[in-house]
PDB file of N, CA and C in Angstrom:
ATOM      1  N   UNK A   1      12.312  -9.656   8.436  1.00  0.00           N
ATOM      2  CA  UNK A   1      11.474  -8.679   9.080  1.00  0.00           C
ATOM      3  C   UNK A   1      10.425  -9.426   9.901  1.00  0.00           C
ATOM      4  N   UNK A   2      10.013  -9.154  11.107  1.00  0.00           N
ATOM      5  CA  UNK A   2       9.571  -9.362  11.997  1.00  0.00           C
ATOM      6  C   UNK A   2       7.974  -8.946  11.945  1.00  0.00           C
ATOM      7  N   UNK A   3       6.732  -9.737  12.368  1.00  0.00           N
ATOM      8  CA  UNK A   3       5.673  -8.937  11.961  1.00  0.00           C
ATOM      9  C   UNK A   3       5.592  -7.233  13.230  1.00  0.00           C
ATOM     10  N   UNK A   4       6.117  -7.966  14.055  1.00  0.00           N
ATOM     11  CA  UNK A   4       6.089  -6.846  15.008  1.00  0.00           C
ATOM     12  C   UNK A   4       6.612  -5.679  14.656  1.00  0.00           C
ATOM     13  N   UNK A   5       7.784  -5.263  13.519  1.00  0.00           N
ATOM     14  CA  UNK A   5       8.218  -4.243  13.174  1.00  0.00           C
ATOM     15  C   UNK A   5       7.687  -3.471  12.143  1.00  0.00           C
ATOM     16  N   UNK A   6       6.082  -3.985  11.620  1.00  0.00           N
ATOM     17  CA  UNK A   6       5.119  -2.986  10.913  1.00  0.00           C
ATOM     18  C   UNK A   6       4.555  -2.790  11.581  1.00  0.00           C
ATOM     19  N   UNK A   7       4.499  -1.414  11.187  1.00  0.00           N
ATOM     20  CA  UNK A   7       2.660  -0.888  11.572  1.00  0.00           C
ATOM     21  C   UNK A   7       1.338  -1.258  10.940  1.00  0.00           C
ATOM     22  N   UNK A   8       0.488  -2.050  11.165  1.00  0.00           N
ATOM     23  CA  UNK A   8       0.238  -2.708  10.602  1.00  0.00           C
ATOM     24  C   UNK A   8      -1.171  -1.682  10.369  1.00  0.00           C
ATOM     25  N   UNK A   9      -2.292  -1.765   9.801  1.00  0.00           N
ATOM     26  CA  UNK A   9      -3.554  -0.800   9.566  1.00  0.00           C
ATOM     27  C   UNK A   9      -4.718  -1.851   9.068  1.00  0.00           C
ATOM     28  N   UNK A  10      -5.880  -1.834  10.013  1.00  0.00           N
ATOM     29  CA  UNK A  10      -7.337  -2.487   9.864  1.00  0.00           C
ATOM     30  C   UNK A  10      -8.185  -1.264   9.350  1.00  0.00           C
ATOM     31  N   UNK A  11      -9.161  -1.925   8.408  1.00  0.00           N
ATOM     32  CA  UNK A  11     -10.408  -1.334   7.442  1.00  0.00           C
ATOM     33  C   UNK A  11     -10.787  -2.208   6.902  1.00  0.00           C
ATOM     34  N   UNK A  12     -11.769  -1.294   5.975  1.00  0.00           N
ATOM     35  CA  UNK A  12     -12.786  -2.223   5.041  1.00  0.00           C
ATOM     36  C   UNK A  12     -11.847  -2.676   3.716  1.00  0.00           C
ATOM     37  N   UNK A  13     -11.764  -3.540   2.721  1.00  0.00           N
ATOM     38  CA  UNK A  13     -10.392  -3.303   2.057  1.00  0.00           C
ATOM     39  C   UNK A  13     -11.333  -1.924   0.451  1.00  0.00           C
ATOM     40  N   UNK A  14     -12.642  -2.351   0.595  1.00  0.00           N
ATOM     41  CA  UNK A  14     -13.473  -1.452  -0.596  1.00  0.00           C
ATOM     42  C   UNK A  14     -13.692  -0.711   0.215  1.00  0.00           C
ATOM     43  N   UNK A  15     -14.671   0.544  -0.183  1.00  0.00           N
ATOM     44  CA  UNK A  15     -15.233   1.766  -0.322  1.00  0.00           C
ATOM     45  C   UNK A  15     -16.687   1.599   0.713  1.00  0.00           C
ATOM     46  N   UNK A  16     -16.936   0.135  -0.107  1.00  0.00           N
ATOM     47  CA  UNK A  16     -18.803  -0.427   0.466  1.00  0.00           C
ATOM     48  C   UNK A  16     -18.229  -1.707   0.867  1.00  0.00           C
ATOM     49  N   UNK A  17     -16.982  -2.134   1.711  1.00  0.00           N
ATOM     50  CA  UNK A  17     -16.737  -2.979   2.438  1.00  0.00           C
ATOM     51  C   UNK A  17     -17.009  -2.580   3.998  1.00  0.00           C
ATOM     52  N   UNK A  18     -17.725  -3.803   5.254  1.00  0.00           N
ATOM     53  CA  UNK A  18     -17.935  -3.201   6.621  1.00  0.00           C
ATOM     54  C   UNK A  18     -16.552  -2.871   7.074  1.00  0.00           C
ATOM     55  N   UNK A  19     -16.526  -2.308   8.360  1.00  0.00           N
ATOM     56  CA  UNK A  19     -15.301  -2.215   8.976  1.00  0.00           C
ATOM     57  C   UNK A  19     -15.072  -4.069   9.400  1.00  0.00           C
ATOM     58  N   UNK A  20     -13.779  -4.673   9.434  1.00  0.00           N
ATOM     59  CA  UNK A  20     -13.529  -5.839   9.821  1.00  0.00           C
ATOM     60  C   UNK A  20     -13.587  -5.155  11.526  1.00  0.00           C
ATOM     61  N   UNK A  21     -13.910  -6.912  12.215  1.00  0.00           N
ATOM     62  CA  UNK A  21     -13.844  -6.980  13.485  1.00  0.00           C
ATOM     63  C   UNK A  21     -12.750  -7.573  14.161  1.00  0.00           C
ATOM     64  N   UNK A  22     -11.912  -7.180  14.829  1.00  0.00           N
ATOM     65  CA  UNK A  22     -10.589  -7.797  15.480  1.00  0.00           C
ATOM     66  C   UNK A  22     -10.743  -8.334  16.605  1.00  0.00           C
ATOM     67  N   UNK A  23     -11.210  -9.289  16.763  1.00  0.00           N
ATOM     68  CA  UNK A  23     -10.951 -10.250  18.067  1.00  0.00           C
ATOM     69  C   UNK A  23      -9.611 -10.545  19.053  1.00  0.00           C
ATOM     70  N   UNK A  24      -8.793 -10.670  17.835  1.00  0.00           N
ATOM     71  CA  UNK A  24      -7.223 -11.409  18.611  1.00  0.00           C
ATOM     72  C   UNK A  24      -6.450 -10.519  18.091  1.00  0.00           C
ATOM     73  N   UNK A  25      -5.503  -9.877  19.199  1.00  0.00           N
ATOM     74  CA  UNK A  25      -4.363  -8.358  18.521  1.00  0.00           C
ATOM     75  C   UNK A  25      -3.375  -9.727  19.248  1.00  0.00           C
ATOM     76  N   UNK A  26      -2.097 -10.192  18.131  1.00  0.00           N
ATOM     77  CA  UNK A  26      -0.942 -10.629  18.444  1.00  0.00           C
ATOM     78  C   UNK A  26      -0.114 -10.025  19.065  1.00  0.00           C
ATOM     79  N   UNK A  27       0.359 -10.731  20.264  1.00  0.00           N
ATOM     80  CA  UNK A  27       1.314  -9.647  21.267  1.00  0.00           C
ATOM     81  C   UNK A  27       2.294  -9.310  20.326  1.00  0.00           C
ATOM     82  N   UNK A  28       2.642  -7.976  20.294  1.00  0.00           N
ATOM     83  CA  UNK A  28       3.817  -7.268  20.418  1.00  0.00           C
ATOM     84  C   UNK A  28       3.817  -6.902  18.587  1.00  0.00           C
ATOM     85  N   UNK A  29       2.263  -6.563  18.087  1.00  0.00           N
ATOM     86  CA  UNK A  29       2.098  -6.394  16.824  1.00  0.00           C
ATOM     87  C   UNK A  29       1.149  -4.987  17.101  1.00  0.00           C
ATOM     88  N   UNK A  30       1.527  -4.045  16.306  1.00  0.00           N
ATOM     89  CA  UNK A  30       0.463  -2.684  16.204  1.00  0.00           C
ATOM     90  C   UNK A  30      -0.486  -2.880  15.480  1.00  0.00           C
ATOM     91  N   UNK A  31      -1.501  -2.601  15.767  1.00  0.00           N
ATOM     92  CA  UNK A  31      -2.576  -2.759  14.600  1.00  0.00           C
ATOM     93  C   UNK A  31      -3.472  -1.458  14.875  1.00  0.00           C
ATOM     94  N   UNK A  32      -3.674  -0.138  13.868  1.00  0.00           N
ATOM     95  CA  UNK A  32      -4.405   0.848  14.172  1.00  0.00           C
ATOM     96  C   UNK A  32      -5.644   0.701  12.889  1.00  0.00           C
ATOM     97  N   UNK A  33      -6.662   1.121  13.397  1.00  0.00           N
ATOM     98  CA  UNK A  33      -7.908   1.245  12.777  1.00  0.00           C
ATOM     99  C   UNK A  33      -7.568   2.471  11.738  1.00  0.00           C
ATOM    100  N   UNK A  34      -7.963   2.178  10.409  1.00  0.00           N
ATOM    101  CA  UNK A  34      -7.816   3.715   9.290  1.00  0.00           C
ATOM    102  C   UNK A  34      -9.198   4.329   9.943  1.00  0.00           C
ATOM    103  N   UNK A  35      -9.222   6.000   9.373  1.00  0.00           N
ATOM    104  CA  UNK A  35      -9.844   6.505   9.849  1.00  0.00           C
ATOM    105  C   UNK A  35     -11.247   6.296   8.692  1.00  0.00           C
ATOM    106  N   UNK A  36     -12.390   6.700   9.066  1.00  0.00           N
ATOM    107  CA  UNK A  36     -13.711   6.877   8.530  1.00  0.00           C
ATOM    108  C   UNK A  36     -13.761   6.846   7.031  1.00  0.00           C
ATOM    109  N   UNK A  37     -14.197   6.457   6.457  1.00  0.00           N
ATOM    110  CA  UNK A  37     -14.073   7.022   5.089  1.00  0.00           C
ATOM    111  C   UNK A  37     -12.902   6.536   4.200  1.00  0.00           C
ATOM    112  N   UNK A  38     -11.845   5.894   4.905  1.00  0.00           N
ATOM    113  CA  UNK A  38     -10.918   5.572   4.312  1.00  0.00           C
ATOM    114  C   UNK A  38     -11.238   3.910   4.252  1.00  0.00           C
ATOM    115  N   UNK A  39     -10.440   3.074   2.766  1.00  0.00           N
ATOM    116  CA  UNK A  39     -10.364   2.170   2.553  1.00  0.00           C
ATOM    117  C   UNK A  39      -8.768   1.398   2.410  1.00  0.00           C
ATOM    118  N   UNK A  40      -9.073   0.654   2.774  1.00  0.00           N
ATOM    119  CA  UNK A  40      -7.178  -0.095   2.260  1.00  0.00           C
ATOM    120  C   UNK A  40      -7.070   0.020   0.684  1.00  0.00           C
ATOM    121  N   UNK A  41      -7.536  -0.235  -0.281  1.00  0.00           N
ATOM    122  CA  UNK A  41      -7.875  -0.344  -1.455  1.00  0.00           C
ATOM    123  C   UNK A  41      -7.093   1.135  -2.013  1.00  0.00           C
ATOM    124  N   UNK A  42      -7.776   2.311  -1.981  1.00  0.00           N
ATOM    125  CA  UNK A  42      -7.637   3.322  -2.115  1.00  0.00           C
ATOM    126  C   UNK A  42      -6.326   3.869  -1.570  1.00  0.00           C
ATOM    127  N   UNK A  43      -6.496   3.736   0.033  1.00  0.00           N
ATOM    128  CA  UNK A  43      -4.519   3.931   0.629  1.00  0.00           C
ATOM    129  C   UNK A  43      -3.173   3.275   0.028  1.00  0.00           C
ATOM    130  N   UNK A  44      -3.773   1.948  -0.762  1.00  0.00           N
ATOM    131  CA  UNK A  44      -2.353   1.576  -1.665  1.00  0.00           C
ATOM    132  C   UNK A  44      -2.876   1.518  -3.083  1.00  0.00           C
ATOM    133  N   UNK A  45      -3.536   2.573  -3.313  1.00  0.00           N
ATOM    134  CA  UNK A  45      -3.348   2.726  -5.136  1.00  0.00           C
ATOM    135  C   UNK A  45      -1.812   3.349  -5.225  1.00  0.00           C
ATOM    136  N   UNK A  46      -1.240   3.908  -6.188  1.00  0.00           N
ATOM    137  CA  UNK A  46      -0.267   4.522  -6.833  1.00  0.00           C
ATOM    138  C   UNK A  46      -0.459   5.777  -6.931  1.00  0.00           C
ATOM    139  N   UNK A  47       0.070   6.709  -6.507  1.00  0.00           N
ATOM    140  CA  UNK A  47      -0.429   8.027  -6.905  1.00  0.00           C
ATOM    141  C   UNK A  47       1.188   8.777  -7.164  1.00  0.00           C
ATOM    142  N   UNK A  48       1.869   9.623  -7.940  1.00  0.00           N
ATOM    143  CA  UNK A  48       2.995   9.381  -8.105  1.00  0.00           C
ATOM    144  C   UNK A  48       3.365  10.871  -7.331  1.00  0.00           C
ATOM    145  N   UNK A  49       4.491  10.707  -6.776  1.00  0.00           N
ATOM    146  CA  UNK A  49       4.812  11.941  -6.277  1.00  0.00           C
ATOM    147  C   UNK A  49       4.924  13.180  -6.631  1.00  0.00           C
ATOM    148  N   UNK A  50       4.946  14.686  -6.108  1.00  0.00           N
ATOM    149  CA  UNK A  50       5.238  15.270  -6.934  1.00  0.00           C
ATOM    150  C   UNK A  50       6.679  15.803  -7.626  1.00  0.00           C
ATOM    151  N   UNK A  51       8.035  14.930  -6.859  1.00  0.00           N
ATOM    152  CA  UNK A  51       9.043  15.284  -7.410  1.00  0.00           C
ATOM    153  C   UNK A  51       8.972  14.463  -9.012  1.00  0.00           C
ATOM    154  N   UNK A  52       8.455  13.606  -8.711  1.00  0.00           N
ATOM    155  CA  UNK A  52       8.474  12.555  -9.629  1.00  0.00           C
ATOM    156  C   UNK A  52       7.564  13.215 -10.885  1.00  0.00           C
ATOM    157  N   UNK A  53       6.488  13.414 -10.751  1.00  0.00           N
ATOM    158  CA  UNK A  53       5.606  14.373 -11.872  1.00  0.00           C
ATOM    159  C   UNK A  53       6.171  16.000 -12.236  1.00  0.00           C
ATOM    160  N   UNK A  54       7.091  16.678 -11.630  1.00  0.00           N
ATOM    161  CA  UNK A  54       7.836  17.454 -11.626  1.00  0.00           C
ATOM    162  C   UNK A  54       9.012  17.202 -12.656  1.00  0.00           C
ATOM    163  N   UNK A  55       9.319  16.117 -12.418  1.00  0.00           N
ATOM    164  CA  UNK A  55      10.337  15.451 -13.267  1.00  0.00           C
ATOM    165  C   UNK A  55      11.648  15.804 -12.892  1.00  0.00           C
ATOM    166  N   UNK A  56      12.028  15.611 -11.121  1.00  0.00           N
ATOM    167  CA  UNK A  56      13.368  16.141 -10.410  1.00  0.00           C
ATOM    168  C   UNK A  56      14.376  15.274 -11.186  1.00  0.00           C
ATOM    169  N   UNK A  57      15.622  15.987 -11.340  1.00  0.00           N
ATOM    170  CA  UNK A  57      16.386  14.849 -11.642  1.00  0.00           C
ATOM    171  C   UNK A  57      17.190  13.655 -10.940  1.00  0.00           C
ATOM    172  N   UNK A  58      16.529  14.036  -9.565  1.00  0.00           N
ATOM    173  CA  UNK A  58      16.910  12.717  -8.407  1.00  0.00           C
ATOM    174  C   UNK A  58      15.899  11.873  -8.475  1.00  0.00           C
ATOM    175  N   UNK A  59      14.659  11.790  -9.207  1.00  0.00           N
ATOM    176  CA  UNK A  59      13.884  11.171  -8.969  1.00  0.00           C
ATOM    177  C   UNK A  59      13.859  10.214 -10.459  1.00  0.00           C
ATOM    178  N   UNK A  60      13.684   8.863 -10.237  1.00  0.00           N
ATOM    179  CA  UNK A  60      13.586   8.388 -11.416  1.00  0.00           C
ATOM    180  C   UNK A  60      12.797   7.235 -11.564  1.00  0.00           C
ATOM    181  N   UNK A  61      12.244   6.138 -12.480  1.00  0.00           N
ATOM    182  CA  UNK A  61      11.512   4.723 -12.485  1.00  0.00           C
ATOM    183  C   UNK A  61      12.348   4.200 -11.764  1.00  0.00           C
ATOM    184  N   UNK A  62      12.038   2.826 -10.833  1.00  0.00           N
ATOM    185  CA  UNK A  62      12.970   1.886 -10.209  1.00  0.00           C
ATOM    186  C   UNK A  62      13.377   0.918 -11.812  1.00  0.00           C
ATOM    187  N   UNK A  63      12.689   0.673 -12.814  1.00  0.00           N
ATOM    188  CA  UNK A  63      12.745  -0.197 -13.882  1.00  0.00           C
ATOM    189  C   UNK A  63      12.978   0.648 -15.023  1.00  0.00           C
ATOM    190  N   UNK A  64      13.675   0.471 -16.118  1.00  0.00           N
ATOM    191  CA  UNK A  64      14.044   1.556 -17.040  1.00  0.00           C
ATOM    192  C   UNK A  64      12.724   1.375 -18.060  1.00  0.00           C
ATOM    193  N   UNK A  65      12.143   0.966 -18.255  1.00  0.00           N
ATOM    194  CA  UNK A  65      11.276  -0.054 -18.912  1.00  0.00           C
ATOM    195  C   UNK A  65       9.728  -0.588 -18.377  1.00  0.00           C
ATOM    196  N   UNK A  66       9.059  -0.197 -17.648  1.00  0.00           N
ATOM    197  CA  UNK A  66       8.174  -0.274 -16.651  1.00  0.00           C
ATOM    198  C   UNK A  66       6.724  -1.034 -16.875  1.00  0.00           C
ATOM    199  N   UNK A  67       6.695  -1.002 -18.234  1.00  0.00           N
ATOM    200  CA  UNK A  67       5.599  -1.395 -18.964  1.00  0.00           C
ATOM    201  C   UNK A  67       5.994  -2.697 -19.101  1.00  0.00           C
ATOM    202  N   UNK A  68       7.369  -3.007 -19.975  1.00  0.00           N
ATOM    203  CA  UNK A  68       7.654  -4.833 -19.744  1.00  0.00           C
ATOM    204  C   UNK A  68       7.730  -5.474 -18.720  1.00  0.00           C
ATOM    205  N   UNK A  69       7.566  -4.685 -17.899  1.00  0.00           N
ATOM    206  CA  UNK A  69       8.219  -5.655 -16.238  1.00  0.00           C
ATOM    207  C   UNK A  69       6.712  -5.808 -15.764  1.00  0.00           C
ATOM    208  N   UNK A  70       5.954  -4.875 -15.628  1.00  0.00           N
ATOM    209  CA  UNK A  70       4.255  -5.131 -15.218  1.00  0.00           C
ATOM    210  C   UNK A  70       4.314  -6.568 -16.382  1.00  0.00           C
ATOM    211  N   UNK A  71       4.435  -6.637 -17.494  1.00  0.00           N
ATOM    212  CA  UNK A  71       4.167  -7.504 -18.701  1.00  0.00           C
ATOM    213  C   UNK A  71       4.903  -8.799 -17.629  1.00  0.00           C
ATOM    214  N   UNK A  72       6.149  -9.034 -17.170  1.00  0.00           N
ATOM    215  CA  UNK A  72       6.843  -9.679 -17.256  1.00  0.00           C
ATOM    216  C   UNK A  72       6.119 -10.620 -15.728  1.00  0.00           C
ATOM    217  N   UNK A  73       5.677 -11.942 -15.972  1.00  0.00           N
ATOM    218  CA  UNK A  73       5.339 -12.814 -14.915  1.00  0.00           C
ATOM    219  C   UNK A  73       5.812 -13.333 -13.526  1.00  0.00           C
ATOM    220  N   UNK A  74       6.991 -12.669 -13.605  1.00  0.00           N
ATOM    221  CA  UNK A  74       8.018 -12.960 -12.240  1.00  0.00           C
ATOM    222  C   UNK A  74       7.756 -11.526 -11.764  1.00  0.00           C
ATOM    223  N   UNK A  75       7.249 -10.304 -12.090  1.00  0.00           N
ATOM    224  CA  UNK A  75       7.476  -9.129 -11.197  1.00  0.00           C
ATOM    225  C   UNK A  75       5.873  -8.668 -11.189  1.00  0.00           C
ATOM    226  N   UNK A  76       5.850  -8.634  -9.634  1.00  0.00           N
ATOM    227  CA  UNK A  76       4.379  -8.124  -9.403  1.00  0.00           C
ATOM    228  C   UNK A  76       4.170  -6.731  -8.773  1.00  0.00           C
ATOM    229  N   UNK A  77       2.997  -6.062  -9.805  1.00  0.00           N
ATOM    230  CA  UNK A  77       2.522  -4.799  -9.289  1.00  0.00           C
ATOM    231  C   UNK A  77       1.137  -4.490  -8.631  1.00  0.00           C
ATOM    232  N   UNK A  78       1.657  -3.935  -7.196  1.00  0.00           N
ATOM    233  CA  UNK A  78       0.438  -3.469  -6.426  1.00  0.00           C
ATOM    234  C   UNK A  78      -0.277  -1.976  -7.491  1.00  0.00           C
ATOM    235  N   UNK A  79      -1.862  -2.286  -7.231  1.00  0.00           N
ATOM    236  CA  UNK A  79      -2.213  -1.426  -8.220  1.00  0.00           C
ATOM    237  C   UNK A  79      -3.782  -0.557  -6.901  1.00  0.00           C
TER     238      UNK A  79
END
């Protein structure tokens, strides 16, 4: 993957972080400002869907086991 093929998103990464300042935009890379009030921090917590809290039966854990694998040192969770 190419960096150019994300969309990429600038902010504060806390709540009481400033807005960062962007000097240099890499050609042929998107970079959009989050809006007011919003933090990076907060935009990638976990919040679980609602098919998933519904309990669809298309919807399921990617790990059967979810608690050992956070445990487990080779697999990392964004939190």
């Amino acid at each position: 993957m190419r960096a150019a093929d994300i969309d990429w998103r600038s902010g504060p990464a806390e709540a009481y972080d400033a807005k960062p300042t962007i000097r240099v935009f890499p050609r042929d890379v998107r970079i959009s400002v989050i809006d007011d009030g919003q933090n990076l921090s907060d935009m990638l917590a976990y919040k679980p869907s609602k098919a998933f809290l519904a309990s669809a039966p298309h919807v399921a854990r990617l790990f059967p086991d979810p608690v050992r694998m956070e445990q487990d040192s080779r697999v990392i969770s964004i939190r």
